[in-house]
N, C-alpha and C. Protein backbone atom coordinates (compact mmCIF):
# COMPACT_ATOMS: atom_id res chain seq x y z
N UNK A 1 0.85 -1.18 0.00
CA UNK A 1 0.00 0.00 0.00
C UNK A 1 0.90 1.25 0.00
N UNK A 2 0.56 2.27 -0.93
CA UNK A 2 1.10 3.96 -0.68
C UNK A 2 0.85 4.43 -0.25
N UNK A 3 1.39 5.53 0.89
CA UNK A 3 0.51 6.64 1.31
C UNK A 3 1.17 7.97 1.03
N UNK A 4 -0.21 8.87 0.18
CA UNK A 4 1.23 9.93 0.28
C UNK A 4 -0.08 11.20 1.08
N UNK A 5 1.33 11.48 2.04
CA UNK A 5 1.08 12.61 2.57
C UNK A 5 1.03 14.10 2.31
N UNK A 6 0.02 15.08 2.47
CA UNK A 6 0.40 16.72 1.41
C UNK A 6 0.91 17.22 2.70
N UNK A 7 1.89 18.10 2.83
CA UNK A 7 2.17 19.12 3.76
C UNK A 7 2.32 20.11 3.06
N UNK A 8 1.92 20.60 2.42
CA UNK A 8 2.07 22.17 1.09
C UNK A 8 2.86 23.49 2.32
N UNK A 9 2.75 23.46 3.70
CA UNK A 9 2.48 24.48 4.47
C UNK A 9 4.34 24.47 4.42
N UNK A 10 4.87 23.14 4.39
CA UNK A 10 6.10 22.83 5.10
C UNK A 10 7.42 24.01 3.98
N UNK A 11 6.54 24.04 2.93
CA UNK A 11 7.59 24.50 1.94
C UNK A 11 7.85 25.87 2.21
N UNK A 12 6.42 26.61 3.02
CA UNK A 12 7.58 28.06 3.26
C UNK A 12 8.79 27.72 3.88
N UNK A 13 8.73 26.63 5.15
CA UNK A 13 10.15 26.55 5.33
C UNK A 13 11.19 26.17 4.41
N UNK A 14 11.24 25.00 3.68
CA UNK A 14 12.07 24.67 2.91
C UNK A 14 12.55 25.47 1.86
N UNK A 15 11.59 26.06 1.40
CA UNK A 15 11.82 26.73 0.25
C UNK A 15 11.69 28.49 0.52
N UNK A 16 11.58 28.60 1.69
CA UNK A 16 11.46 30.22 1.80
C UNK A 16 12.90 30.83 1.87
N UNK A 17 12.44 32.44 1.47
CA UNK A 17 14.16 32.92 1.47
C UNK A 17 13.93 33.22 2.85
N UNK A 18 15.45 33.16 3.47
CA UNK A 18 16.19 33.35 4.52
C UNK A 18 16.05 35.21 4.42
N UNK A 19 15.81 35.72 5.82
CA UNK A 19 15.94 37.01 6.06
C UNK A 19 17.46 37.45 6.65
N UNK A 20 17.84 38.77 6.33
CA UNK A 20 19.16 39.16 7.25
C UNK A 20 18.58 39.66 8.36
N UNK A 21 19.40 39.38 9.51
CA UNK A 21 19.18 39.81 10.85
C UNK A 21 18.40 38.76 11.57
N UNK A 22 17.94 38.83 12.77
CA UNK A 22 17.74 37.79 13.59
C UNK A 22 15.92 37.70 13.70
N UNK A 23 15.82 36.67 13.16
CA UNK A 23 14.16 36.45 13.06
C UNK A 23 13.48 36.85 14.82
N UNK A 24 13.93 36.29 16.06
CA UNK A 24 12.83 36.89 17.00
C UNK A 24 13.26 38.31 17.64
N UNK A 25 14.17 38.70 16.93
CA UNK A 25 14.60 39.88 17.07
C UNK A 25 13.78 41.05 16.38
N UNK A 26 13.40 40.30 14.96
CA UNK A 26 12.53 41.35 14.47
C UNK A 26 11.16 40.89 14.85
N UNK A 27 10.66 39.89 15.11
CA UNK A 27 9.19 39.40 15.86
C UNK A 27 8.97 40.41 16.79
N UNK A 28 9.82 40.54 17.80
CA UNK A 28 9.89 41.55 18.99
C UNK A 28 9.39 42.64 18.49
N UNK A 29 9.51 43.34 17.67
CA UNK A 29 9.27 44.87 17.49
C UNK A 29 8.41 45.25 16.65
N UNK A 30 8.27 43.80 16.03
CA UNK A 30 6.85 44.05 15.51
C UNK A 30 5.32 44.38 16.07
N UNK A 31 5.03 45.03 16.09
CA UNK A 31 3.38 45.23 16.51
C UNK A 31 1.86 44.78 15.82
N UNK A 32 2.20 43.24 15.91
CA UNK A 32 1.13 42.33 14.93
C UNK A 32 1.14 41.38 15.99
N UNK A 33 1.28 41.00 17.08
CA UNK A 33 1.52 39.50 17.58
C UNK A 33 -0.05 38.47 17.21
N UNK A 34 -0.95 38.98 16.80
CA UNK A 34 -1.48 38.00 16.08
C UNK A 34 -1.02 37.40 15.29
N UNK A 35 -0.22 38.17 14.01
CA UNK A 35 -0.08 37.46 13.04
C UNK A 35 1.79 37.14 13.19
N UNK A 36 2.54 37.33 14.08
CA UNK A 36 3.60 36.67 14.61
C UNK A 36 3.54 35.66 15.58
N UNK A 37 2.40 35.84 15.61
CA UNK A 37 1.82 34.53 16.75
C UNK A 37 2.55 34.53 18.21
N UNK A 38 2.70 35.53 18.94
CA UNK A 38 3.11 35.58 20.23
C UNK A 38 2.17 36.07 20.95
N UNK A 39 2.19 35.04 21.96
CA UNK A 39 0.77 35.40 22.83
C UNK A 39 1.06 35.66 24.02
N UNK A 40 1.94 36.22 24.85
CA UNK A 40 2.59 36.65 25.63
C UNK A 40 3.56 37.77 25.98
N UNK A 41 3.84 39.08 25.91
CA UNK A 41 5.00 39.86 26.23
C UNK A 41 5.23 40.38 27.61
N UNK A 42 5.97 39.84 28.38
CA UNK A 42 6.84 39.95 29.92
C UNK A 42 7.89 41.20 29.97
N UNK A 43 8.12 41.85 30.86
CA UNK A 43 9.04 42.61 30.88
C UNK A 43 10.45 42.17 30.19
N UNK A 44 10.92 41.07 30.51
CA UNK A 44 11.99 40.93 29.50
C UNK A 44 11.80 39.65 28.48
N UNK A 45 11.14 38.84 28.19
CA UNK A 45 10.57 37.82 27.52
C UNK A 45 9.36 38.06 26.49
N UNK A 46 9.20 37.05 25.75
CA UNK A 46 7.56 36.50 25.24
C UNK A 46 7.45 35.59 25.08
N UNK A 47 6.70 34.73 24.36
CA UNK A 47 6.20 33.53 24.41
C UNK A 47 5.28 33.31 23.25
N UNK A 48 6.02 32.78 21.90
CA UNK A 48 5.42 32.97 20.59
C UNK A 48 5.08 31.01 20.30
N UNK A 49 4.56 31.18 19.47
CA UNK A 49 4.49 29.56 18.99
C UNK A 49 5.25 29.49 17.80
N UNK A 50 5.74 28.18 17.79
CA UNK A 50 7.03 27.78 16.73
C UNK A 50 6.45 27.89 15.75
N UNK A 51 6.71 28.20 14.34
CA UNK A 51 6.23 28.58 13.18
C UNK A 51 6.11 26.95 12.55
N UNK A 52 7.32 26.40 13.20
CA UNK A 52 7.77 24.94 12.45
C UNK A 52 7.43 24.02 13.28
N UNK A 53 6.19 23.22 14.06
CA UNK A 53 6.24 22.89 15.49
C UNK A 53 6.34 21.26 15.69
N UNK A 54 7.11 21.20 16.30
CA UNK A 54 7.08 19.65 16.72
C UNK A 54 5.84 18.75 17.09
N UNK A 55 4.86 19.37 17.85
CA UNK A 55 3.89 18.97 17.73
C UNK A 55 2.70 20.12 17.98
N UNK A 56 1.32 19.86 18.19
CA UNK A 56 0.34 20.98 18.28
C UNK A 56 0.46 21.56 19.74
N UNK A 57 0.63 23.16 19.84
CA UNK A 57 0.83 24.21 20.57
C UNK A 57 2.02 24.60 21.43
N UNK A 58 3.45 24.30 19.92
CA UNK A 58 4.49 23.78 20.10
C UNK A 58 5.00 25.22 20.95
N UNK A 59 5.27 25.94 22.44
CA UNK A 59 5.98 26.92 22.35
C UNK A 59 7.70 27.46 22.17
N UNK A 60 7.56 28.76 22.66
CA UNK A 60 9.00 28.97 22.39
C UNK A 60 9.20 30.34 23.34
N UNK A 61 10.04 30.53 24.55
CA UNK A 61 10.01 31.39 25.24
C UNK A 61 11.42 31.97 24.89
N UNK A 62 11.25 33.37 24.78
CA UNK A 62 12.67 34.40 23.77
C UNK A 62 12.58 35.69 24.79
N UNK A 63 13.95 35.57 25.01
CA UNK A 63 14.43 37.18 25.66
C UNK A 63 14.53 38.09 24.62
N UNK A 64 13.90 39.45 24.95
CA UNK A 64 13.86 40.65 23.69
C UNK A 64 15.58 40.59 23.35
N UNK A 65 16.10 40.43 24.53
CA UNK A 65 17.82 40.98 24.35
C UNK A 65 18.50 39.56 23.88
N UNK A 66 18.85 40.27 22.54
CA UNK A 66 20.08 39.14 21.68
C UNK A 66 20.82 38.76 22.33
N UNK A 67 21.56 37.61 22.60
CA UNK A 67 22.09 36.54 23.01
C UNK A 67 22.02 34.86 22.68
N UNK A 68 22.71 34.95 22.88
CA UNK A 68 23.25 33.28 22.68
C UNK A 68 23.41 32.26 23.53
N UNK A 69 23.79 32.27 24.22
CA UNK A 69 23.91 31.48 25.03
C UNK A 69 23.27 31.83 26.78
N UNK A 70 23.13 30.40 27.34
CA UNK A 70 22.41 30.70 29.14
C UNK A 70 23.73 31.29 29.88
N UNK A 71 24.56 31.87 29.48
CA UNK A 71 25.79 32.57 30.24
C UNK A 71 25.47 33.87 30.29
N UNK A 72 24.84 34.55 29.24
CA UNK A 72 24.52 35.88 28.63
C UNK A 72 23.38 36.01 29.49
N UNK A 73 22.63 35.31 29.94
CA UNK A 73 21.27 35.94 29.96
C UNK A 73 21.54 36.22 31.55
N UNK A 74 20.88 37.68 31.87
CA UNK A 74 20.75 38.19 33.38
C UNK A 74 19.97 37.42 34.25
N UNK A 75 20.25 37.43 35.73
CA UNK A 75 19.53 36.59 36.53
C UNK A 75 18.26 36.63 36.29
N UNK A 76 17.30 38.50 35.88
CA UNK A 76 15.65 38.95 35.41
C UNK A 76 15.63 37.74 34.61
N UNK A 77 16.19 37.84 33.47
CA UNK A 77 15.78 36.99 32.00
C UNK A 77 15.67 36.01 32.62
N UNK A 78 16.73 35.09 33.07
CA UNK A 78 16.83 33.57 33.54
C UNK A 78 15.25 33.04 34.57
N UNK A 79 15.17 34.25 35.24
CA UNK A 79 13.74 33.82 36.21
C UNK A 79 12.96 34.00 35.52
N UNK A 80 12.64 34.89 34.59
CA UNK A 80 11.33 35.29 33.62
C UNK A 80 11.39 34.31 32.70
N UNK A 81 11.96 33.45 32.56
CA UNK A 81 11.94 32.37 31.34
C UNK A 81 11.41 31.00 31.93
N UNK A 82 12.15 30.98 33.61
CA UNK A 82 11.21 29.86 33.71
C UNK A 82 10.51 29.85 34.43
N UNK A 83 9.54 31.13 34.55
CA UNK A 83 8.20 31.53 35.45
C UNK A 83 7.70 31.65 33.90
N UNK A 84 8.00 31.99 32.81
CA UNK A 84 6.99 32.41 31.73
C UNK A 84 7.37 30.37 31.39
N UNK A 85 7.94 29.37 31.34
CA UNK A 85 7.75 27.89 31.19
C UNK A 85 6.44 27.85 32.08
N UNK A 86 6.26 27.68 33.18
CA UNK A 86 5.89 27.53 34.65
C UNK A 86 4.17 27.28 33.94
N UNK A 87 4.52 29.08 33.53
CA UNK A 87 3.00 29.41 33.17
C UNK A 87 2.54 28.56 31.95
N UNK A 88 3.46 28.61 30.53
CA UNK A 88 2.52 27.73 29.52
C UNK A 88 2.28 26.46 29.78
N UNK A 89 3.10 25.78 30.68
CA UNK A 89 2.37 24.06 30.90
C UNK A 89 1.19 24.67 31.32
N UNK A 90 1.14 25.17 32.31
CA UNK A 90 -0.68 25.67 32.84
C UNK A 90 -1.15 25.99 32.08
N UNK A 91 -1.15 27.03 30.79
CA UNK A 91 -1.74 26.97 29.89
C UNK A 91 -2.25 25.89 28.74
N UNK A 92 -1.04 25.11 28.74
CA UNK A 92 -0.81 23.83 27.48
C UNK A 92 -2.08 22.66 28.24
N UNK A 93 -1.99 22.64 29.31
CA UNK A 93 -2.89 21.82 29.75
C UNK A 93 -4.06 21.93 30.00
N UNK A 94 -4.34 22.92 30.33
CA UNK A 94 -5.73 23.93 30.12
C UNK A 94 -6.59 23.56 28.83
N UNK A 95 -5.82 24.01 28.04
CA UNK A 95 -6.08 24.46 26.32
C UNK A 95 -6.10 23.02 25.79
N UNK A 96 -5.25 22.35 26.00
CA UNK A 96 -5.14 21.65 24.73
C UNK A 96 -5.04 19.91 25.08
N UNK A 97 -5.13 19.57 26.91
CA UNK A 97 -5.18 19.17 27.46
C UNK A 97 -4.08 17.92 27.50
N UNK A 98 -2.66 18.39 27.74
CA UNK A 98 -1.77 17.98 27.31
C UNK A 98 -1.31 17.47 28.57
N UNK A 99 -0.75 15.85 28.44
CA UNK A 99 -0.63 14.82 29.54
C UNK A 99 0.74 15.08 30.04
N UNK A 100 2.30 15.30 29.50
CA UNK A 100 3.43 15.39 29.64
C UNK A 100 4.21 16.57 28.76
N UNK A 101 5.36 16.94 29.13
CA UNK A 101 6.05 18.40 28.27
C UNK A 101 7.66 17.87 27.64
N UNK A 102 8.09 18.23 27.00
CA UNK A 102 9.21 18.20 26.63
C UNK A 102 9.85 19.74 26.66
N UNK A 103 11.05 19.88 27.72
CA UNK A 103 10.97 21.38 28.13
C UNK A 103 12.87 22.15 27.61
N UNK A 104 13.44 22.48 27.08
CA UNK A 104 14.48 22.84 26.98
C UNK A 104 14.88 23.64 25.87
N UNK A 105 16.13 23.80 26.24
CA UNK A 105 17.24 24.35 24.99
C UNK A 105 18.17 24.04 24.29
N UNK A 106 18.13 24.03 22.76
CA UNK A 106 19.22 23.48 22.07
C UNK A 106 19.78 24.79 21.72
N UNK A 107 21.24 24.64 22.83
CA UNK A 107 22.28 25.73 22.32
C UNK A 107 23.09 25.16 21.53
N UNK A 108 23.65 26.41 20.08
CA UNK A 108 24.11 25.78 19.46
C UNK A 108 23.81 24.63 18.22
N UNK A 109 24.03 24.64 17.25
CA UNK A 109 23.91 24.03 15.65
C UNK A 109 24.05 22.95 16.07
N UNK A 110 25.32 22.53 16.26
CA UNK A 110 25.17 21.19 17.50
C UNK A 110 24.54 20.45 17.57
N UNK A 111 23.73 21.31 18.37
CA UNK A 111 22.37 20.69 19.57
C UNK A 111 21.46 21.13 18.58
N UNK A 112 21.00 21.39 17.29
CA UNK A 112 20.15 21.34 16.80
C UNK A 112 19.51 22.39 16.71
N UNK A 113 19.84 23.44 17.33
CA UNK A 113 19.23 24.85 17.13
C UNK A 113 18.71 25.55 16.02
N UNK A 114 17.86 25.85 15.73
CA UNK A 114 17.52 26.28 13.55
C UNK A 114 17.87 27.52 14.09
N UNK A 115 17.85 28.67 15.20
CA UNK A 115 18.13 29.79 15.46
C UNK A 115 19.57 29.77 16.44
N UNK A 116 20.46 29.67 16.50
CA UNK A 116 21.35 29.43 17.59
C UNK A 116 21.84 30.49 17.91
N UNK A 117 21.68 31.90 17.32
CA UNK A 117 22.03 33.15 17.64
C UNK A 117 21.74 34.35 18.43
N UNK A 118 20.28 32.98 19.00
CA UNK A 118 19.32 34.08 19.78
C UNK A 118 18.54 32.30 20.66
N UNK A 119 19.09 33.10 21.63
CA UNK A 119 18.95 31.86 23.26
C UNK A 119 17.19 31.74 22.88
N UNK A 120 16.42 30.75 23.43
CA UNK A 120 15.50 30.36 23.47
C UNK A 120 14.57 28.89 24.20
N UNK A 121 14.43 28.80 24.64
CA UNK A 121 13.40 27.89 25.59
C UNK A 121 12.06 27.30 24.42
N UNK A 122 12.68 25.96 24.85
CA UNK A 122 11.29 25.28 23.68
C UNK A 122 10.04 24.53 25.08
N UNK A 123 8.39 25.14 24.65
CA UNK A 123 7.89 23.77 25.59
C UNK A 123 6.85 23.50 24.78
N UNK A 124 7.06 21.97 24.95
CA UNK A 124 6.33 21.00 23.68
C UNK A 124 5.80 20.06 24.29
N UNK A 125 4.18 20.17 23.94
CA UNK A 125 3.09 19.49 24.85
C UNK A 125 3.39 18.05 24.37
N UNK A 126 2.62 17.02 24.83
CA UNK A 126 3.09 15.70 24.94
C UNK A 126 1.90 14.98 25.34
N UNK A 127 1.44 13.84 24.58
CA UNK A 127 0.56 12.94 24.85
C UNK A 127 0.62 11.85 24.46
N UNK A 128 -0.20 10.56 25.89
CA UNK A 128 -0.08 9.37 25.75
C UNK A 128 0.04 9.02 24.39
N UNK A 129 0.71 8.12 23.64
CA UNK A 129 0.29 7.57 22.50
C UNK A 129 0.85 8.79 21.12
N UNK A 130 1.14 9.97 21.57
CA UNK A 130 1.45 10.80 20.33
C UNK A 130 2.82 10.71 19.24
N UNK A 131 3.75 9.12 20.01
CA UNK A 131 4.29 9.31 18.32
C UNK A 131 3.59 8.13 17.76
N UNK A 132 3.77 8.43 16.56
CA UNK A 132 3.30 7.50 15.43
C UNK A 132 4.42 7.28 14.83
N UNK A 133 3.88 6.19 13.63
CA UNK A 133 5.09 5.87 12.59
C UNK A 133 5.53 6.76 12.13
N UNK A 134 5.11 7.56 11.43
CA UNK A 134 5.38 8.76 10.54
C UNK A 134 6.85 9.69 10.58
N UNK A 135 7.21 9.83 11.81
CA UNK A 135 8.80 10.27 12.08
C UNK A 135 9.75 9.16 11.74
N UNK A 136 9.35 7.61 12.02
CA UNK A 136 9.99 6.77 12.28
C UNK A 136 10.21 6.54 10.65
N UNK A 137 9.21 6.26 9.77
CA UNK A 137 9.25 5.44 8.49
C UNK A 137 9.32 6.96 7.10
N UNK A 138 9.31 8.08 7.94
CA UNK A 138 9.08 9.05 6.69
C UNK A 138 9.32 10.58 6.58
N UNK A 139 10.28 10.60 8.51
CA UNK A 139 10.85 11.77 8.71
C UNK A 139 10.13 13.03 8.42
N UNK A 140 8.65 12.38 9.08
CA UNK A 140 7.58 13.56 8.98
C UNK A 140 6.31 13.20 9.84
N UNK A 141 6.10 14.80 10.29
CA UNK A 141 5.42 14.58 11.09
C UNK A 141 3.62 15.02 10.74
N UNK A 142 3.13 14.65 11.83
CA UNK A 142 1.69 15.09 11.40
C UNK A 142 0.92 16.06 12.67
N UNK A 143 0.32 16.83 11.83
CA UNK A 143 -0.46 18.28 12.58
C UNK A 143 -1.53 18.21 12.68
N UNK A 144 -2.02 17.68 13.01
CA UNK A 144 -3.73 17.63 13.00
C UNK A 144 -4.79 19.44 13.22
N UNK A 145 -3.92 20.52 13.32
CA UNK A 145 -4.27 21.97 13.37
C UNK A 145 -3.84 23.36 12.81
N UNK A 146 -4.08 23.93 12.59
CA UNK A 146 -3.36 24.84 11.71
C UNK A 146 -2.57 25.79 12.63
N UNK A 147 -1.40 26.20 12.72
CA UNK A 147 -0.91 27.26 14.14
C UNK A 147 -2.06 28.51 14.21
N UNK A 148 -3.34 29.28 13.67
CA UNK A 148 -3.62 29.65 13.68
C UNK A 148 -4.90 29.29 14.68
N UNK A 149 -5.57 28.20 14.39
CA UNK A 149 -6.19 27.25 15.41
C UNK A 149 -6.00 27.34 16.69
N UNK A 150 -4.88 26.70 16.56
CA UNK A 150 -4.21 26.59 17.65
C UNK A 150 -3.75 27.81 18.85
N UNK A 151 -3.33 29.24 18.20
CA UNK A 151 -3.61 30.42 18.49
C UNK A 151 -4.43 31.19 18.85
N UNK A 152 -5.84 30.59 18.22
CA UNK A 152 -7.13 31.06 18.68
C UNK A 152 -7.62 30.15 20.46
N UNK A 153 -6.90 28.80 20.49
CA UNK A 153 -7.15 28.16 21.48
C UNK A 153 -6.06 28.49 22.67
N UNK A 154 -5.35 28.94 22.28
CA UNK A 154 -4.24 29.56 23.58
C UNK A 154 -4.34 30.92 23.97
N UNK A 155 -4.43 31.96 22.76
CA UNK A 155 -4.77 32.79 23.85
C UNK A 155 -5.74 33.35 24.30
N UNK A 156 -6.37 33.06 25.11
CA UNK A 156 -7.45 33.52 26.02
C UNK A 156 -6.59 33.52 27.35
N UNK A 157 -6.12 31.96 27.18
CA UNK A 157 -5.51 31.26 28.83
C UNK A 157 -4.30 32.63 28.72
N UNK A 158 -4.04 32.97 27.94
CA UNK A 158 -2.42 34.11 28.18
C UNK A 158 -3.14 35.10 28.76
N UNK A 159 -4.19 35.35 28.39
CA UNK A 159 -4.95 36.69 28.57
C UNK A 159 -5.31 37.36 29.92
N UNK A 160 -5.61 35.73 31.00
CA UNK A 160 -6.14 35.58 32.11
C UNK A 160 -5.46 35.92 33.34
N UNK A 161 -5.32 36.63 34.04
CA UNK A 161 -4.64 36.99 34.93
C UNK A 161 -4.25 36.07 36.19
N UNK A 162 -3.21 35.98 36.44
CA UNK A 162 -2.95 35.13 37.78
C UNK A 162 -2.94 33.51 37.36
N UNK A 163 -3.08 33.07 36.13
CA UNK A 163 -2.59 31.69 35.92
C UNK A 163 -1.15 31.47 35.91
């Protein structure tokens, strides 16, 4: 049996041109976070969803201030990053009713970083049963939502005070 899968969405990445300068660097200063998809801005942080996501209501917590590495970042940043983690599991579970997290940072090309020039915090919801073959047999994954969806279902919970 064949199966073929469409991901049409995947090719802005693959095939999109590369910008100069640092992509959440210019997210930051933009004044659209609907359509940059950050549903969160903290005194020194935000909290956008991955454009490219590992799985559905994949986040990504970013200090406004460029840096690279967890050496750079001030004690503020370092606590605001993982009080702004703290908060999206409460959110991720809320919303989207997500059983386990996958929580960290890949510093460095290395470690897999697609941005390694600008420090960042990944948290990626997790459920019983959520891998499938599909990574295993075809180095692809499946979305069952559009990040826009998915955007409409998270922020409210950002919105709410004291979660």
């Amino acid at each position: 049996m064949t199966w073929t899968l469409w991901a049409p969405w995947r090719m802005a990445y693959i095939g999109g041109t590369r910008t100069e300068g640092c992509l959440f660097c210019e997210k930051a200063r933009e004044d659209a976070d609907r359509t940059t998809l950050i549903l969160h801005r903290g005194p020194s942080t935000y909290v956008v969803m991955n454009l490219f996501p590992y799985a559905n209501g994949h986040l990504m917590i970013v200090p406004y201030r460029h840096c690279a590495g967890l050496d750079q970042l001030s004690p503020e940043e370092s606590l605001e990053i993982m009080q702004a983690a703290r908060h999206c599991v409460r959110v991720l579970q809320r919303a989207f009713r997500a059983e386990g997290f996958n929580v960290g940072f890949n510093l460095g090309k290395a470690a897999g970083a697609g941005i390694a020039e600008h420090v960042h915090l990944h948290v990626v919801p997790r459920w019983v049963g959520d891998t499938n073959f599909m990574p295993v047999l075809a180095d692809t994954k499946v979305m069952p939502e559009y990040l826009e969806a998915g955007y409409e279902k998270l922020y409210p919970f950002f919105q709410e005070q004291g979660t």
